[in-house]
Protein backbone atom coordinates (compact mmCIF):
# COMPACT_ATOMS: atom_id res chain seq x y z
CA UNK A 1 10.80 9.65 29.59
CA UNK A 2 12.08 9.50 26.65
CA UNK A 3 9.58 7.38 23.64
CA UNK A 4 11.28 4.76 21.56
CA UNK A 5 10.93 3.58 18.16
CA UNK A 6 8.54 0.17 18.76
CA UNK A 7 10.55 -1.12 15.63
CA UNK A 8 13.92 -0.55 16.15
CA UNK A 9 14.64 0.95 19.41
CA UNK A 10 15.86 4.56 18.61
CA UNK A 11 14.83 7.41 19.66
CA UNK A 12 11.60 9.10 18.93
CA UNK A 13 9.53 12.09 19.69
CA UNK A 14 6.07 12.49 19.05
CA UNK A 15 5.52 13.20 15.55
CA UNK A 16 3.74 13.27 11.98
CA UNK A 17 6.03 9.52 11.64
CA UNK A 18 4.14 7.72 14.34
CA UNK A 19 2.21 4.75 13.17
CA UNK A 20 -1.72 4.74 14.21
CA UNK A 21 -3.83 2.16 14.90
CA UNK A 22 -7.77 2.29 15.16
CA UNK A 23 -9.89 0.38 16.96
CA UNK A 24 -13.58 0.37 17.27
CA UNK A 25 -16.10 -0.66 20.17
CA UNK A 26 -19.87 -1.41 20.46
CA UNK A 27 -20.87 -0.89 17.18
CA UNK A 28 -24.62 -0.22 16.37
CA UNK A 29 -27.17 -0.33 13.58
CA UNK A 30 -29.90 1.53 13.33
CA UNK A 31 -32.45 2.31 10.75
CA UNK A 32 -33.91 6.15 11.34
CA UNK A 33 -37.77 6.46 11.58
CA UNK A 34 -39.28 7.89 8.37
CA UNK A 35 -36.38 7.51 5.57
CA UNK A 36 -35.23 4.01 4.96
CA UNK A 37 -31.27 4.30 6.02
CA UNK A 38 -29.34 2.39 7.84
CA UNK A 39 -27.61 4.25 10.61
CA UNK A 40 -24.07 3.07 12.27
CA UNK A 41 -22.70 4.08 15.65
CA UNK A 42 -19.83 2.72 17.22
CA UNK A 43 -16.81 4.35 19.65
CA UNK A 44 -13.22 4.76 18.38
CA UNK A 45 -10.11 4.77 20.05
CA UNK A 46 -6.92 5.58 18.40
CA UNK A 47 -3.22 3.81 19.64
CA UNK A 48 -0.12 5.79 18.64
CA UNK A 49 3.13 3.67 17.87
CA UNK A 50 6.18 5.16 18.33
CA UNK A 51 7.89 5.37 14.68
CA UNK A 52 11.29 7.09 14.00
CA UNK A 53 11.62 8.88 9.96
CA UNK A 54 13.71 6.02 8.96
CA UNK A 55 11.42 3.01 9.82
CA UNK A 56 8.39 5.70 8.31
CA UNK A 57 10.59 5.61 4.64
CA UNK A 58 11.19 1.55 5.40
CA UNK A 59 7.23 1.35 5.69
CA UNK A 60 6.83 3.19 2.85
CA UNK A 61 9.61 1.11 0.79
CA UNK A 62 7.54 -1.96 1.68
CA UNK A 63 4.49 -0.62 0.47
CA UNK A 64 5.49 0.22 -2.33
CA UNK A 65 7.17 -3.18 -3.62
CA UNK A 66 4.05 -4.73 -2.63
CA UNK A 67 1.72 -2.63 -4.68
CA UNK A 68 4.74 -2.88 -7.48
CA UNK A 69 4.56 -6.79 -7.13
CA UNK A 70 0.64 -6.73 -7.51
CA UNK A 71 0.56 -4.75 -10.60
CA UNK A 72 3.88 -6.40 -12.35
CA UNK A 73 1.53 -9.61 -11.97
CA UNK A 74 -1.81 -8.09 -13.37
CA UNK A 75 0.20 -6.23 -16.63
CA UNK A 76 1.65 -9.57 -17.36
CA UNK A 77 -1.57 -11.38 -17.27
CA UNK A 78 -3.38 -8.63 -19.16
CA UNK A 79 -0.57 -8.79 -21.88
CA UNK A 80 -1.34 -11.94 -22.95
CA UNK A 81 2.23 -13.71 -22.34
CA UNK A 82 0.23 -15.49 -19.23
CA UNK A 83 -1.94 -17.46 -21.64
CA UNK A 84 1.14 -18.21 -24.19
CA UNK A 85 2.79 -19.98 -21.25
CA UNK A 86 -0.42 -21.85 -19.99
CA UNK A 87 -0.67 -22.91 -24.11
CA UNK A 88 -4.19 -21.35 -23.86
CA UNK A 89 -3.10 -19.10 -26.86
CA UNK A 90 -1.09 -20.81 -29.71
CA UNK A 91 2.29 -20.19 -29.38
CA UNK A 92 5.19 -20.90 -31.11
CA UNK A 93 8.21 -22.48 -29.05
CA UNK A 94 10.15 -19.21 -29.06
CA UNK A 95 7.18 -17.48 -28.01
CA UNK A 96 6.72 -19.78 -25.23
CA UNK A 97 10.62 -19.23 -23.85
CA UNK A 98 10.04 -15.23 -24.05
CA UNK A 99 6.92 -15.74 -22.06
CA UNK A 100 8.48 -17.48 -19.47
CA UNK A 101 11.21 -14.80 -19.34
CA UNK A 102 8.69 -11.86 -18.88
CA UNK A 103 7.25 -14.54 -16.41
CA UNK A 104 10.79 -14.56 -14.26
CA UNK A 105 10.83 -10.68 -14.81
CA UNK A 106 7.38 -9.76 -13.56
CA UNK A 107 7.77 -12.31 -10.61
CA UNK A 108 11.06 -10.00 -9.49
CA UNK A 109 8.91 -7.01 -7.53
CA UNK A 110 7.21 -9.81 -5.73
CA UNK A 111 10.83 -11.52 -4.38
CA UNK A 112 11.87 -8.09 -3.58
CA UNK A 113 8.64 -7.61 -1.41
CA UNK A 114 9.33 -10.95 0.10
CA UNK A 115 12.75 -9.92 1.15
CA UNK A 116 11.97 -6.29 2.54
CA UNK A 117 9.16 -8.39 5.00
CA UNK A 118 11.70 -10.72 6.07
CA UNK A 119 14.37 -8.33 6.74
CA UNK A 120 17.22 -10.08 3.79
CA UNK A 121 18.27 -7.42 2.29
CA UNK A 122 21.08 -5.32 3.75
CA UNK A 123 19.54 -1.71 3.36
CA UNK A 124 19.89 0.95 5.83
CA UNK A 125 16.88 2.97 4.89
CA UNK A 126 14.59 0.21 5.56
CA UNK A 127 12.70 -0.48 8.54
CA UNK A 128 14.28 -3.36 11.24
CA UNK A 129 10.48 -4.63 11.28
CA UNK A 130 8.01 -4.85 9.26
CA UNK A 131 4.45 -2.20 9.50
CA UNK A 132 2.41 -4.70 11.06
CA UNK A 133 4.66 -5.43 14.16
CA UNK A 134 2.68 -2.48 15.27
CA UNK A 135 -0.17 -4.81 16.73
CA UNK A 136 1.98 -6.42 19.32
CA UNK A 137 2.45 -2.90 21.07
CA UNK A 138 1.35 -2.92 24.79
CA UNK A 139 -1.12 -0.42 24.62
CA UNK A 140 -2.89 -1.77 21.25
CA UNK A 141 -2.51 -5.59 23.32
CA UNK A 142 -4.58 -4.13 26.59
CA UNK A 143 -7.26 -2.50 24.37
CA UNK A 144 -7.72 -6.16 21.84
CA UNK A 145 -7.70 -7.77 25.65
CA UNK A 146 -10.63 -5.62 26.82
CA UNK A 147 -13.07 -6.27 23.55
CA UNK A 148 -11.79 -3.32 20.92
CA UNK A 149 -11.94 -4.50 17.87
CA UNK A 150 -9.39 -3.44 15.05
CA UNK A 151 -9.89 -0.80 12.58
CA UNK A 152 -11.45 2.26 13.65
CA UNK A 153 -14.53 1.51 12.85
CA UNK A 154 -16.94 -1.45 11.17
CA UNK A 155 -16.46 -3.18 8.34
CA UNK A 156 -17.48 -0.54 5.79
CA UNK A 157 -15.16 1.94 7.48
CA UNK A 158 -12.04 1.24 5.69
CA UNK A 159 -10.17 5.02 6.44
CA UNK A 160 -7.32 5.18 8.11
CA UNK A 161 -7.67 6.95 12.23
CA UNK A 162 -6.75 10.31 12.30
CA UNK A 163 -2.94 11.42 12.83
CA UNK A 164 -2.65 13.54 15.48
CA UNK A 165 0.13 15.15 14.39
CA UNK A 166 -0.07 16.86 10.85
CA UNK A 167 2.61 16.13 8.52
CA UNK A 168 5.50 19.68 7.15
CA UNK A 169 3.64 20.98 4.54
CA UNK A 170 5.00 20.18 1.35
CA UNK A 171 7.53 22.57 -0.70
CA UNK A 172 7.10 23.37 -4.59
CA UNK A 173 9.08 21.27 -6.13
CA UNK A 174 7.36 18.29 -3.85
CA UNK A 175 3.97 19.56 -5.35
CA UNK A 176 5.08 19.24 -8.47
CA UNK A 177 7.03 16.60 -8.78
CA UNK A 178 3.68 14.21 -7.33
CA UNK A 179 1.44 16.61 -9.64
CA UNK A 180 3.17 15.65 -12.89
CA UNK A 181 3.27 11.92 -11.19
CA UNK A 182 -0.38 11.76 -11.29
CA UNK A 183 -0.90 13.17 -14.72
CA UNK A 184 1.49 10.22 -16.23
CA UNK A 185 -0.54 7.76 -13.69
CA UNK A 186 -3.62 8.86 -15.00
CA UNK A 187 -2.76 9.28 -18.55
CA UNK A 188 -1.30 5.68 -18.63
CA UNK A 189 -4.55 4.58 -17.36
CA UNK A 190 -6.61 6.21 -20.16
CA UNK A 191 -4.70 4.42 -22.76
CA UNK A 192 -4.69 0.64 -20.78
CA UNK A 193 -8.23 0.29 -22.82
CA UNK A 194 -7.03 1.81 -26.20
CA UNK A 195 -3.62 -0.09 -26.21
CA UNK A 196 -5.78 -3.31 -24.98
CA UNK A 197 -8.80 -3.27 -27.93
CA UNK A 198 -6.63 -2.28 -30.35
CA UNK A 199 -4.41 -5.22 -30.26
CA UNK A 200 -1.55 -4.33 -28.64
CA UNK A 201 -1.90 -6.79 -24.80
CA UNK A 202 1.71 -6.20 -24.33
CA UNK A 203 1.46 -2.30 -23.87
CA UNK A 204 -1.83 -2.73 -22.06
CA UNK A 205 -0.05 -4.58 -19.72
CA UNK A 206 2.76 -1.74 -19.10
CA UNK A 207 0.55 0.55 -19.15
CA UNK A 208 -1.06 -0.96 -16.18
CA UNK A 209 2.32 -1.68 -14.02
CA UNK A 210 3.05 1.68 -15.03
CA UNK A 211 -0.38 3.67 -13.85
CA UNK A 212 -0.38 1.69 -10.40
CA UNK A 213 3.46 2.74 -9.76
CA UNK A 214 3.40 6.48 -10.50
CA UNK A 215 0.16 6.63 -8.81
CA UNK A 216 1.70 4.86 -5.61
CA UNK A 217 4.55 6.58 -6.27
CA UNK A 218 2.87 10.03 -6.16
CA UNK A 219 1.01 9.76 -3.23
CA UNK A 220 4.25 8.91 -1.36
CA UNK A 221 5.91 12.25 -2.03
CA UNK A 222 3.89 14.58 -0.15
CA UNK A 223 3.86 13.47 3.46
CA UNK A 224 1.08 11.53 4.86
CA UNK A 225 -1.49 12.90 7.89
């Protein structure tokens, strides 16, 4: 039989793309008997949603423009031009108008986001549905209708299951490419405090856009397990 893509219908063999779900069952705490520590038990069972490579990129797309739309609003609070607009800072009236324009501006990841979840805008590469369609699959349905519990484990077990299948490893120039990603990511976020206490909000407020999208960004280009 041949598997289909839950989101859009195509073809698609088992592989490194398929979406999976954790769930977790009976979960039990327990402190052990001579050292004070709580101990946490609990069974896991893993669902694995058909995904095709194009509604994996979509996925990622999404993803990104919403971690692009967080950061675009915390770098243009953390500049400063927030509080000019709210007339918590004195402001001229000029100052005031190019507030609200950097306003519009960092407000434009977040409409993008908006439209990728809602499927209104006319891009092949992105996915027919959105990532968290995922929970209406069958399988994931039978196991939430016998008393599994989502995520794969309690609440302070945020990691993502296990993928079964293990992503191609990465070539060279991947490596590098997400390598020199990182360094920017990490050097912008060295100089968010330096840019910030020196005076100079608007930078600090780049700076942080800028260290949460090459970060993001970086992690994307190797493939995911």
């Amino acid at each position: 039989m041949v598997r289909e893509c839950w989101f859009c219908g195509e073809a698609a063999p088992p592989s490194w793309h398929d979406h999976v779900l954790g769930l977790h069952k009976d979960a039990d705490t327990t402190m052990t008997p001579w050292i004070v520590v709580l101990r946490s038990t609990w069974r896991m069972e893993i669902v694995s949603v058909p995904r095709c490579a194009r509604c994996h990129t979509g996925h990622q797309i999404e993803r990104t423009a919403a971690v692009l739309a967080l950061a675009a609003l915390i770098a243009y609070a953390a500049s400063g031009q927030l509080d000019r607009l709210l007339g918590i800072l004195s402001s001229s009236t000029g100052e005031r108008v190019v507030a609200a324009v950097w306003a519009a501006v960092a407000c434009l990841p977040g409409l993008a986001w908006i439209a990728i979840r809602l499927g209104r805008l006319p891009w092949q590469r992105l996915a027919p549905r959105r990532m968290g369609y995922a929970r209406h699959h069958p399988e994931y349905l039978e196991l939430r209708a016998d008393g599994w519990k989502p995520r794969a484990g309690p609440l302070h077990y945020w990691r993502s299951p296990p993928n079964p299948h293990h992503p191609p490893p990465a070539n060279r120039p991947r490596r590098l490419i997400g390598g020199s990603f990182e360094l920017l990511g990490a050097a912008c976020g060295l100089a968010v405090p330096l840019a910030y206490f020196t005076g100079y909000e608007e930078l600090a407020g780049v700076l942080i856009a800028a260290t949460a999208g090459l970060l993001f960004v970086a992690s994307k280009i190797k493939p995911e397990d």
